[in-house]
PDB file of N, CA and C in Angstrom:
ATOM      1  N   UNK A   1      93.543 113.988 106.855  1.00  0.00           N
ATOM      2  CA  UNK A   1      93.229 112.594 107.140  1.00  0.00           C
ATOM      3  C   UNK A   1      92.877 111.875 105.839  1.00  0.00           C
ATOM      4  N   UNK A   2      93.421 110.789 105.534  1.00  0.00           N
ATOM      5  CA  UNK A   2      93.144 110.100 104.524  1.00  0.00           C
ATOM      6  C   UNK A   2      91.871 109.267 104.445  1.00  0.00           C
ATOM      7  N   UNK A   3      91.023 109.808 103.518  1.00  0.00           N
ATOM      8  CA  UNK A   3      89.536 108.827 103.394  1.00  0.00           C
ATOM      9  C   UNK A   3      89.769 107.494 103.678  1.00  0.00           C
ATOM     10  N   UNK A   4      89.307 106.872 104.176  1.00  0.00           N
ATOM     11  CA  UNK A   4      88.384 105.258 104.553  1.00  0.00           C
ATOM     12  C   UNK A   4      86.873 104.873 104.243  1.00  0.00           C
ATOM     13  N   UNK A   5      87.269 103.465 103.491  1.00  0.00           N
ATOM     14  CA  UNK A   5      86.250 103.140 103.243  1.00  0.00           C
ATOM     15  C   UNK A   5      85.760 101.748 103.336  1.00  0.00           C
ATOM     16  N   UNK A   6      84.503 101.037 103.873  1.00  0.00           N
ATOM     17  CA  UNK A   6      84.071 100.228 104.342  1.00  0.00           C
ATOM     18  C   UNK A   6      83.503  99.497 103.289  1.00  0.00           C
ATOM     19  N   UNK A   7      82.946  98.049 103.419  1.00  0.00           N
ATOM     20  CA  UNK A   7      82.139  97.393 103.202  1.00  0.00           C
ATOM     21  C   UNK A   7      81.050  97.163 103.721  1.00  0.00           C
ATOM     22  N   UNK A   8      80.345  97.455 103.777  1.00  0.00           N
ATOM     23  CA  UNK A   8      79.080  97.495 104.948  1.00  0.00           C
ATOM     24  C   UNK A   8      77.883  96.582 104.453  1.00  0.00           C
ATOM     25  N   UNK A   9      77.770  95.368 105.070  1.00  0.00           N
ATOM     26  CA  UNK A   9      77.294  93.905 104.813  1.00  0.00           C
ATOM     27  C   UNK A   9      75.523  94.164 104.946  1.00  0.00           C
ATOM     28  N   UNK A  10      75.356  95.166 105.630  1.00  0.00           N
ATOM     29  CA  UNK A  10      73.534  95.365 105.878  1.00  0.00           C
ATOM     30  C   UNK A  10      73.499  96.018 104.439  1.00  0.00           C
ATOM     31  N   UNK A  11      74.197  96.562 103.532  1.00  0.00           N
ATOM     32  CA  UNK A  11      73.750  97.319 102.729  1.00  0.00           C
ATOM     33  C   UNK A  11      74.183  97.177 101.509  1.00  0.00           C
ATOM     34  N   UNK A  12      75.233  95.991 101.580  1.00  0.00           N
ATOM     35  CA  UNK A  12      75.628  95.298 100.276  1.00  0.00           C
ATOM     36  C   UNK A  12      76.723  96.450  99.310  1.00  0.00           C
ATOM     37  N   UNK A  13      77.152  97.467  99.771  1.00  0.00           N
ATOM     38  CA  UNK A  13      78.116  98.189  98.986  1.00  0.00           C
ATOM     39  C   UNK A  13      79.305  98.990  99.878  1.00  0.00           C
ATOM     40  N   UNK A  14      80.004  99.305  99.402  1.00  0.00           N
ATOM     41  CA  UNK A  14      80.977 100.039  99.651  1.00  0.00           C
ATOM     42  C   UNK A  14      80.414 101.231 100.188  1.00  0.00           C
ATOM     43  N   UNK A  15      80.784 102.368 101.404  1.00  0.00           N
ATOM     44  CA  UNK A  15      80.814 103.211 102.165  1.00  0.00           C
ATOM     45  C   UNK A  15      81.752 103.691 102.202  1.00  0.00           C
ATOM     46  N   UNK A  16      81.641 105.278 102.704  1.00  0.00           N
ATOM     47  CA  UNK A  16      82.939 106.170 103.047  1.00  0.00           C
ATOM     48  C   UNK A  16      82.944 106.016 104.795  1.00  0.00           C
ATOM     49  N   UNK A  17      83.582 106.909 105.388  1.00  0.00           N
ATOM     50  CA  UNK A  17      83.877 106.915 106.403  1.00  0.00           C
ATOM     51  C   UNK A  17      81.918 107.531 106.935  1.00  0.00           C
ATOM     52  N   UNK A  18      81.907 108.587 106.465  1.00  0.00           N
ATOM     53  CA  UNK A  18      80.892 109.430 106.877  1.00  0.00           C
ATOM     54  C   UNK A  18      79.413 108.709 106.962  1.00  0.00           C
ATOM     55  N   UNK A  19      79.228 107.696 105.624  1.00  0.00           N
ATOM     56  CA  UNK A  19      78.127 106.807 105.429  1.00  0.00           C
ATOM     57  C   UNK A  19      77.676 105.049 106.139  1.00  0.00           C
ATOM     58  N   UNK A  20      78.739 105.243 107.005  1.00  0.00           N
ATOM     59  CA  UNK A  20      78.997 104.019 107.581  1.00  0.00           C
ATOM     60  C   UNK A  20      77.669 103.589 109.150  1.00  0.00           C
ATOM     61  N   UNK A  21      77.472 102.336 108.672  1.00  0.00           N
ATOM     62  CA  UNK A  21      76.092 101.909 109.748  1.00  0.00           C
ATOM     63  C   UNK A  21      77.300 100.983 111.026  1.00  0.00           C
ATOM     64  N   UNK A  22      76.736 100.495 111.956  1.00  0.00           N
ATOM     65  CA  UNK A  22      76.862  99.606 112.862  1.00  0.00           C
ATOM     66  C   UNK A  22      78.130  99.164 112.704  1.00  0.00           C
ATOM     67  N   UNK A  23      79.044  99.069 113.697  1.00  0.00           N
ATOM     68  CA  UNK A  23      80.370  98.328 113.136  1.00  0.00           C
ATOM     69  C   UNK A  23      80.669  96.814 112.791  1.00  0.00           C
ATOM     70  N   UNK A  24      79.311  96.078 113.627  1.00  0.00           N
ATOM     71  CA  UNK A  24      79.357  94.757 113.814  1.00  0.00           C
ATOM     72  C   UNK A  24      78.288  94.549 111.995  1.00  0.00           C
ATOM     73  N   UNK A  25      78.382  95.315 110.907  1.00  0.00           N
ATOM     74  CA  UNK A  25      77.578  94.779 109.704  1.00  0.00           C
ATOM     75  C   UNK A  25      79.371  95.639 108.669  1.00  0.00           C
ATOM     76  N   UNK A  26      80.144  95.965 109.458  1.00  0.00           N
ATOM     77  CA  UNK A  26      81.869  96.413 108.617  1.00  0.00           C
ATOM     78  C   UNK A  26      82.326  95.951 108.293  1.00  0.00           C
ATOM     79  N   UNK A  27      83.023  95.673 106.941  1.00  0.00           N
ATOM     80  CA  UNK A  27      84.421  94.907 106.746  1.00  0.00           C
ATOM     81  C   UNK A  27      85.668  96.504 106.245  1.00  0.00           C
ATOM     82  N   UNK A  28      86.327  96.124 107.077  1.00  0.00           N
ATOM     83  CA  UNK A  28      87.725  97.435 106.427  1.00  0.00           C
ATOM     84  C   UNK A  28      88.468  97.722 107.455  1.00  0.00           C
ATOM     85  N   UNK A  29      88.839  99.340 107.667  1.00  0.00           N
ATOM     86  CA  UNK A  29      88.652  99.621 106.652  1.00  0.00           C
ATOM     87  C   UNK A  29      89.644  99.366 105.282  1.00  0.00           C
ATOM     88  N   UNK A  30      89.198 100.014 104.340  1.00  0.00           N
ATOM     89  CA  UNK A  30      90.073  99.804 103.080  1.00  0.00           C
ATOM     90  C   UNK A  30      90.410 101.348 102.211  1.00  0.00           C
ATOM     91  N   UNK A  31      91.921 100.895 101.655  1.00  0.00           N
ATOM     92  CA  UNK A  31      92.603 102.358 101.255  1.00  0.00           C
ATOM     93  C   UNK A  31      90.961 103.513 100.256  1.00  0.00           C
ATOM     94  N   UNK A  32      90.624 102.393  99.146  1.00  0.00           N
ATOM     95  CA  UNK A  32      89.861 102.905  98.825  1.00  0.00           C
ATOM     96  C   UNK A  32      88.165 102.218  98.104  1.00  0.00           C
ATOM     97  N   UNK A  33      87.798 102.729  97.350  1.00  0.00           N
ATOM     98  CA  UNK A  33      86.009 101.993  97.257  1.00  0.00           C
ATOM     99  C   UNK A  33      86.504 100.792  96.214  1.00  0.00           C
ATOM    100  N   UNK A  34      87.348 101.098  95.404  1.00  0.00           N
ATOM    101  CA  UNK A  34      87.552  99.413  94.892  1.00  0.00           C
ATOM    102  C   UNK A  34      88.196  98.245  95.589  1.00  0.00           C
ATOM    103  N   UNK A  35      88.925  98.467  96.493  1.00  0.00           N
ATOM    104  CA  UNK A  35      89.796  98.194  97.588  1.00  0.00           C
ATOM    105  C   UNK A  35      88.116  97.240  98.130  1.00  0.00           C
ATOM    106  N   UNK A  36      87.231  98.304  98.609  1.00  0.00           N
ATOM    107  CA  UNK A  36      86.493  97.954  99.792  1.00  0.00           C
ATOM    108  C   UNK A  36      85.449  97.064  98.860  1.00  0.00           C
ATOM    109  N   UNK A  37      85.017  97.522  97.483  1.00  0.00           N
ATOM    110  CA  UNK A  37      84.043  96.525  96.641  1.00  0.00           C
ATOM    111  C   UNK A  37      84.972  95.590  96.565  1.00  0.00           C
ATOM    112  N   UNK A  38      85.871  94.759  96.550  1.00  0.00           N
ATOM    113  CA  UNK A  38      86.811  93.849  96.145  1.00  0.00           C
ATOM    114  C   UNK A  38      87.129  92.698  97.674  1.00  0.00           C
ATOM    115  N   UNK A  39      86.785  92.915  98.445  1.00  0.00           N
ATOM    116  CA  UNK A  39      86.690  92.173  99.854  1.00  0.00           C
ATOM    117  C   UNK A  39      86.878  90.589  99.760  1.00  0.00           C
ATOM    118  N   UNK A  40      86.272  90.691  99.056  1.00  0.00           N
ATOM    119  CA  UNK A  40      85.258  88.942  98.771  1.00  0.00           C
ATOM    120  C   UNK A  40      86.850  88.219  97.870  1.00  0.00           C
ATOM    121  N   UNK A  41      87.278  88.958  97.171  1.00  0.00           N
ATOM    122  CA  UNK A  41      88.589  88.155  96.606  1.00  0.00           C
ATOM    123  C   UNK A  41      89.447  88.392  97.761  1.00  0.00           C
ATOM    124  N   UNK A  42      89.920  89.472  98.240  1.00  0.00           N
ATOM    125  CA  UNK A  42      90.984  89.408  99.316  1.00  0.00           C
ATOM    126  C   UNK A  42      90.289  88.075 100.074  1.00  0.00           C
ATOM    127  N   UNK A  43      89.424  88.548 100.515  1.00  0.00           N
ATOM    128  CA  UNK A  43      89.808  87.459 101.658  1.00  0.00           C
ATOM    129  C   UNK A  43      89.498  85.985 100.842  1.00  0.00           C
ATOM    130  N   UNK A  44      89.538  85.662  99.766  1.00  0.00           N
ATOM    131  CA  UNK A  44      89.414  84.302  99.374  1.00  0.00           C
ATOM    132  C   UNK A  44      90.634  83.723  99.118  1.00  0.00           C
ATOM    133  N   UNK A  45      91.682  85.230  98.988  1.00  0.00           N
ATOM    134  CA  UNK A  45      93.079  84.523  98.522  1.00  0.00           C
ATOM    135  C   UNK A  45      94.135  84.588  99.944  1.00  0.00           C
ATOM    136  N   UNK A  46      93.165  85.401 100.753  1.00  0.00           N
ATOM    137  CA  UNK A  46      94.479  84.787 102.178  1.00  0.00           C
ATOM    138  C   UNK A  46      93.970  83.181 102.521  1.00  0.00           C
ATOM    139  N   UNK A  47      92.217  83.228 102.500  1.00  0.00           N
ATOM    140  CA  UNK A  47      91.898  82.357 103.132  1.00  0.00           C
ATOM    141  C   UNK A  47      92.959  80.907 101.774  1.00  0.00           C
ATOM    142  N   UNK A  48      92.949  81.004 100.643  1.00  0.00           N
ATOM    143  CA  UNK A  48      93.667  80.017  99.506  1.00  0.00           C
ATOM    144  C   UNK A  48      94.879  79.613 100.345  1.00  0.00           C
ATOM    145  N   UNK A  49      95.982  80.909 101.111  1.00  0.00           N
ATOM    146  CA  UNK A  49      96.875  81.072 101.260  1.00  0.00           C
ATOM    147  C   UNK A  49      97.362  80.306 102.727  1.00  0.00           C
ATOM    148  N   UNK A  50      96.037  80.377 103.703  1.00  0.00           N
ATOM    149  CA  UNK A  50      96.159  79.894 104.517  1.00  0.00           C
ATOM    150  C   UNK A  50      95.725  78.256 104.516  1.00  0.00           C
ATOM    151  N   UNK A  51      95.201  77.915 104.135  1.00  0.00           N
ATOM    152  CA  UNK A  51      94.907  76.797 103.587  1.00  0.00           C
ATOM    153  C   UNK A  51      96.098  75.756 102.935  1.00  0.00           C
ATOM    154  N   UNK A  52      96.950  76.378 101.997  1.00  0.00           N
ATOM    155  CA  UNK A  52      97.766  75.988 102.094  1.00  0.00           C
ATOM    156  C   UNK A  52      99.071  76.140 102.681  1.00  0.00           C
ATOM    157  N   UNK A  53      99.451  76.735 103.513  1.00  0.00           N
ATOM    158  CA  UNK A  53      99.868  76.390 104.762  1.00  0.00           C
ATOM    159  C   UNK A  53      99.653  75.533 105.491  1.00  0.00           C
ATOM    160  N   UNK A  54      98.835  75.345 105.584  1.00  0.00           N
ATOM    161  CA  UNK A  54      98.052  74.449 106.594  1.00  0.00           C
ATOM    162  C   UNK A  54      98.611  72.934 106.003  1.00  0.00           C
ATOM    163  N   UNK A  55      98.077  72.424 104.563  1.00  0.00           N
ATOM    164  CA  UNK A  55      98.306  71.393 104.049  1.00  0.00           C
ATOM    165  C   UNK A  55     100.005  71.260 103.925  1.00  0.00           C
ATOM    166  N   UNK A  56     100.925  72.200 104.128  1.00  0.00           N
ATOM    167  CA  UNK A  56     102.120  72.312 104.188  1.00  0.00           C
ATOM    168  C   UNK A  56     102.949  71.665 105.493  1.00  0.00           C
ATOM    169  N   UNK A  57     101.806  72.107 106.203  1.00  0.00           N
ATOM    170  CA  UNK A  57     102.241  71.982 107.879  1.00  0.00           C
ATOM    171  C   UNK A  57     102.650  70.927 108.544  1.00  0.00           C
ATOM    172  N   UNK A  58     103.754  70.039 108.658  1.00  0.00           N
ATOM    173  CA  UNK A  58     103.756  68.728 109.149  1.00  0.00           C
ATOM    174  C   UNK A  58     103.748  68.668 110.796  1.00  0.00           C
ATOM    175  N   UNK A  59     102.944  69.078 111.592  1.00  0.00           N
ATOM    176  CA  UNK A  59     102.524  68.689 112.727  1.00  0.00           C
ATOM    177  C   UNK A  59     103.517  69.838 113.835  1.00  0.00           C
ATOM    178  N   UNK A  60     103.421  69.815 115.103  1.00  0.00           N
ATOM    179  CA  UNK A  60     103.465  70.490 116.207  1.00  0.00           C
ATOM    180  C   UNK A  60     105.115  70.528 116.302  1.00  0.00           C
ATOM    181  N   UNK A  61     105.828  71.217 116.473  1.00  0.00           N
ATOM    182  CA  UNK A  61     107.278  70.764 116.533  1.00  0.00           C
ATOM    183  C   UNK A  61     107.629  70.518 118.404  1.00  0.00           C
ATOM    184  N   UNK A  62     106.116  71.156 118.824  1.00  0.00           N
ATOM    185  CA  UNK A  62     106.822  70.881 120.243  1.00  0.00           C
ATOM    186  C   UNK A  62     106.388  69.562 120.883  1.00  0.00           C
ATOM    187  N   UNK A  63     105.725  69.437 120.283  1.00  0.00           N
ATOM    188  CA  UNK A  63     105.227  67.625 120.552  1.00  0.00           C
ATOM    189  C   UNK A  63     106.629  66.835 120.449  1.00  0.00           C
ATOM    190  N   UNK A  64     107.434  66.925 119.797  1.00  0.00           N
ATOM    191  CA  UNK A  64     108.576  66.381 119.728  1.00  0.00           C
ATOM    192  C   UNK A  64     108.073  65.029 119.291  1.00  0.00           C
ATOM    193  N   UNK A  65     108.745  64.036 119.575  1.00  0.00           N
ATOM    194  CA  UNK A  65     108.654  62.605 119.717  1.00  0.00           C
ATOM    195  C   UNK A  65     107.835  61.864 121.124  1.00  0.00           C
ATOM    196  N   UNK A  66     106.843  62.477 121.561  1.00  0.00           N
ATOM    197  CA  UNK A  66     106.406  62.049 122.334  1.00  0.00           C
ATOM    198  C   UNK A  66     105.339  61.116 121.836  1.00  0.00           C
TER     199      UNK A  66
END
């Protein structure tokens, strides 16, 4: 089985599978501990990513012309 490893938000660091608290304080899992210390950029560059999408987005296509 391939190690997993967490972010675990009550405790401010990276976790293995074995050291892991509460699932509702988890972020992961992730391939590995830099993977899982590194969270905070992933998700800043989907959230960048989705964002612009969004500003991309010109409205509902099923609204049509109504």
């Amino acid at each position: 089985m391939t190690e997993q490893w967490w972010f675990d938000l009550a405790q401010g660091r990276a976790v293995r599978d074995d050291e892991r608290g509460p699932a509702d304080h988890l972020l992961g899992p992730y391939p590995s501990q830099e993977a899982a210390e590194r969270w905070r950029e992933a998700h800043e560059g989907r959230e960048a990513g989705w964002k612009q999408q969004d500003e991309a987005w010109e409205g509902d296509p099923a609204e049509g012309d109504a």
